[in-house]
C-alpha atoms as a PDB file:
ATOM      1  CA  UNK A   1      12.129 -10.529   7.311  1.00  0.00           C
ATOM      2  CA  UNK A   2      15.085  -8.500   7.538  1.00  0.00           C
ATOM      3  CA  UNK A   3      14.698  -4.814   9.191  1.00  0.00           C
ATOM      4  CA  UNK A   4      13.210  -2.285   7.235  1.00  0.00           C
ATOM      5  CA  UNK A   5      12.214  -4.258   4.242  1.00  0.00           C
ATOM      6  CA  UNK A   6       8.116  -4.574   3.518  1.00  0.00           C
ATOM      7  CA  UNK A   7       6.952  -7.585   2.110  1.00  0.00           C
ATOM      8  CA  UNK A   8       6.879  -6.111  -0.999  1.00  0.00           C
ATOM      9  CA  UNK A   9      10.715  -5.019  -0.824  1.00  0.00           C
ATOM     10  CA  UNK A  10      10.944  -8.618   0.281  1.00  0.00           C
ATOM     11  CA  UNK A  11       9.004  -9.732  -3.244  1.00  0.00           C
ATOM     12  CA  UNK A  12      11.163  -7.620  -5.454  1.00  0.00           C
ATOM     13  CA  UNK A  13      14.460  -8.913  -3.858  1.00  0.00           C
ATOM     14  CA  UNK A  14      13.842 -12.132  -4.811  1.00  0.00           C
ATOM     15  CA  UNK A  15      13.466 -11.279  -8.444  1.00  0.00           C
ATOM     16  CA  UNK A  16       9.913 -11.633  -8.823  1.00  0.00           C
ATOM     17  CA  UNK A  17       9.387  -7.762 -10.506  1.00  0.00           C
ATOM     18  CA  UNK A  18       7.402  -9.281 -13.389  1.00  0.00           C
ATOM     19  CA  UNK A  19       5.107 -11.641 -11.206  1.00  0.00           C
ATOM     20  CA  UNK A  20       4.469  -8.290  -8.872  1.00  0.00           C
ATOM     21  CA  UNK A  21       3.878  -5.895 -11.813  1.00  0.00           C
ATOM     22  CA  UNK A  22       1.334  -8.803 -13.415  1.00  0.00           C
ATOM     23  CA  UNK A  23      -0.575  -8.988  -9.882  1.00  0.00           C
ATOM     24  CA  UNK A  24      -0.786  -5.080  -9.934  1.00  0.00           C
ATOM     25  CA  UNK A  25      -1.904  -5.372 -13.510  1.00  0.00           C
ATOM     26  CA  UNK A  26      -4.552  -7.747 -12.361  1.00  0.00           C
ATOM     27  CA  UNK A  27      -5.159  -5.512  -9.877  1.00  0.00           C
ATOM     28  CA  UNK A  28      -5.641  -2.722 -12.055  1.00  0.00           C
ATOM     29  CA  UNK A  29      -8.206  -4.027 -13.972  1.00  0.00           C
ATOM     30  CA  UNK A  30     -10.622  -4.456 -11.607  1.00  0.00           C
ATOM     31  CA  UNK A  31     -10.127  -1.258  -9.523  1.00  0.00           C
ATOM     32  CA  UNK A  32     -13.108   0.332  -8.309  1.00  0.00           C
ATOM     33  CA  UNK A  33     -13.421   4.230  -7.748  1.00  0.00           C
ATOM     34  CA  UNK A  34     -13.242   3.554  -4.324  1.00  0.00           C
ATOM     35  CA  UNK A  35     -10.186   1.591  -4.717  1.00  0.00           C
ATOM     36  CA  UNK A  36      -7.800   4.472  -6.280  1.00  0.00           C
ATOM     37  CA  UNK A  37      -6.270   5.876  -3.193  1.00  0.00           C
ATOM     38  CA  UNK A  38      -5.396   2.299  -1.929  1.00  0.00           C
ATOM     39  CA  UNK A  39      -4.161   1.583  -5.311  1.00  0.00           C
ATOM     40  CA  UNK A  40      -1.839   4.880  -5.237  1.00  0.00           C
ATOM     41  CA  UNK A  41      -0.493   3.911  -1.911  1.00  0.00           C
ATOM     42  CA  UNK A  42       0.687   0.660  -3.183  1.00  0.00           C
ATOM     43  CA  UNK A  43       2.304   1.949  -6.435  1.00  0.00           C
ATOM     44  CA  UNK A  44       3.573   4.210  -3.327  1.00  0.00           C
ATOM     45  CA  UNK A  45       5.065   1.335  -1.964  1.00  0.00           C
ATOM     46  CA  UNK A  46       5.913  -0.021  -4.625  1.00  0.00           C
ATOM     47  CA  UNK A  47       8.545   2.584  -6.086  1.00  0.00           C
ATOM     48  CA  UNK A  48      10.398   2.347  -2.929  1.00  0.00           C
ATOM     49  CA  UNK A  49      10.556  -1.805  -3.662  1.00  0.00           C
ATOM     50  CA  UNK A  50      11.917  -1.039  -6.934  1.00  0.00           C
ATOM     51  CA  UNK A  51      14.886   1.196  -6.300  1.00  0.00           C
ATOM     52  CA  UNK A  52      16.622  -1.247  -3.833  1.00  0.00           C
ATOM     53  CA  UNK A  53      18.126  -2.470  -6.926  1.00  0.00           C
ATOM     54  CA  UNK A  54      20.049  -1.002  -9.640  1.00  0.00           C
ATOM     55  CA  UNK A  55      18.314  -0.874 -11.958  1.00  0.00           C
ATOM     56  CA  UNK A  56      14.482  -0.673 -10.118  1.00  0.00           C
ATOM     57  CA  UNK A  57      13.782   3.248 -10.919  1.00  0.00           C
ATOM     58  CA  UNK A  58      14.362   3.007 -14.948  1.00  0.00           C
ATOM     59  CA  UNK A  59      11.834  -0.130 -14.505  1.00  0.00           C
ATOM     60  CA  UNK A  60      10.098   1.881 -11.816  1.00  0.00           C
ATOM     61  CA  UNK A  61       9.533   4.258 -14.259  1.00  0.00           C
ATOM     62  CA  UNK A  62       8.789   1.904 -17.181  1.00  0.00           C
ATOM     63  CA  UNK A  63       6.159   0.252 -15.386  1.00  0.00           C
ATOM     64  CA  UNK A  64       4.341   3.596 -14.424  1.00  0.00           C
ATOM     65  CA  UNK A  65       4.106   4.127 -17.947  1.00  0.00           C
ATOM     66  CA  UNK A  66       2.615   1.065 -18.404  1.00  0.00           C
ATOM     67  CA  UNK A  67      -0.375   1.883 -15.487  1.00  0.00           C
ATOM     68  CA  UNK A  68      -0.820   5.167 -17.314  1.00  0.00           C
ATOM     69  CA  UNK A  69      -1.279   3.546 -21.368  1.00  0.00           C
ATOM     70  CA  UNK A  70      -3.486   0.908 -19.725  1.00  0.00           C
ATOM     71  CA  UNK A  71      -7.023   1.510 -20.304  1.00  0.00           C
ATOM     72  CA  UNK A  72      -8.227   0.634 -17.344  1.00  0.00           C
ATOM     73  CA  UNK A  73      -6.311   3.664 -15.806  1.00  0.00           C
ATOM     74  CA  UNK A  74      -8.780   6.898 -15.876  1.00  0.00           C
ATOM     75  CA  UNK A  75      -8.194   9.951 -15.723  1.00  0.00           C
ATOM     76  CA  UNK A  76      -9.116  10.262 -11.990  1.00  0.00           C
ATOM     77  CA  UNK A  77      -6.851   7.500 -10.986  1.00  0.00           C
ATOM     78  CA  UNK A  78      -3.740   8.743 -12.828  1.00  0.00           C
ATOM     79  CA  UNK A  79      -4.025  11.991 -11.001  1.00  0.00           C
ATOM     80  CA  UNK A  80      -4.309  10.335  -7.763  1.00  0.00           C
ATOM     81  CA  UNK A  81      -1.518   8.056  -8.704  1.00  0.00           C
ATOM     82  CA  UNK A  82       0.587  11.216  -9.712  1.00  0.00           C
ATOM     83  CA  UNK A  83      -0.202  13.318  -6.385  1.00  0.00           C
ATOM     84  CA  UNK A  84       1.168  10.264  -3.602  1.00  0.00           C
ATOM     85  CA  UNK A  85       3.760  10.189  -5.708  1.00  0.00           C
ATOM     86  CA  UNK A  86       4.404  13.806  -5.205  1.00  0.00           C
ATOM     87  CA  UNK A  87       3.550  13.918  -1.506  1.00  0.00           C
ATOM     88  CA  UNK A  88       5.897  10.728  -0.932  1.00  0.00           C
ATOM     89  CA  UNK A  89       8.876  11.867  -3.028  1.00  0.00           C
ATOM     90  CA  UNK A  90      12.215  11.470  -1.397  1.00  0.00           C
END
């Protein structure tokens, strides 16, 4: 693994955005409470993946939209989601 890539970064260069954002989907579905702030840190993660390439923050972006219209993503979780985002911000 090159330096300064994450396995994820490493996922999303290969061109495998859609296989990611299912797992996280998965994911999503069967997040506890207890869960959220893990599940914040990877959509963390996750945006820094996304804009290695061009295009990554519209689809960034897109896909956050997608967490947030889910059902499965309460209230709770979308402000936790919302504040690493803000405390991680470049």
């Amino acid at each position: 693994m090159p330096y300064g890539h994450t396995g994820v970064e490493m996922l999303l260069d290969r061109g495998n955005k859609h296989t990611y954002i299912q797992c996280i989907h998965q994911k999503l579905y069967h997040l506890t409470q207890g869960d959220y702030e893990e599940f914040a840190s990877i959509v963390v993660a996750a945006r820094a993946a996304f804009q290695i390439t061009p295009e990554g923050n519209a689809q960034f972006k897109d896909w956050l939209q997608s967490i947030k219209r889910s059902k499965s993503c309460k209230k709770e979780l979308w402000s936790q989601i919302n504040a690493a985002l803000q405390s991680n911000s470049k």
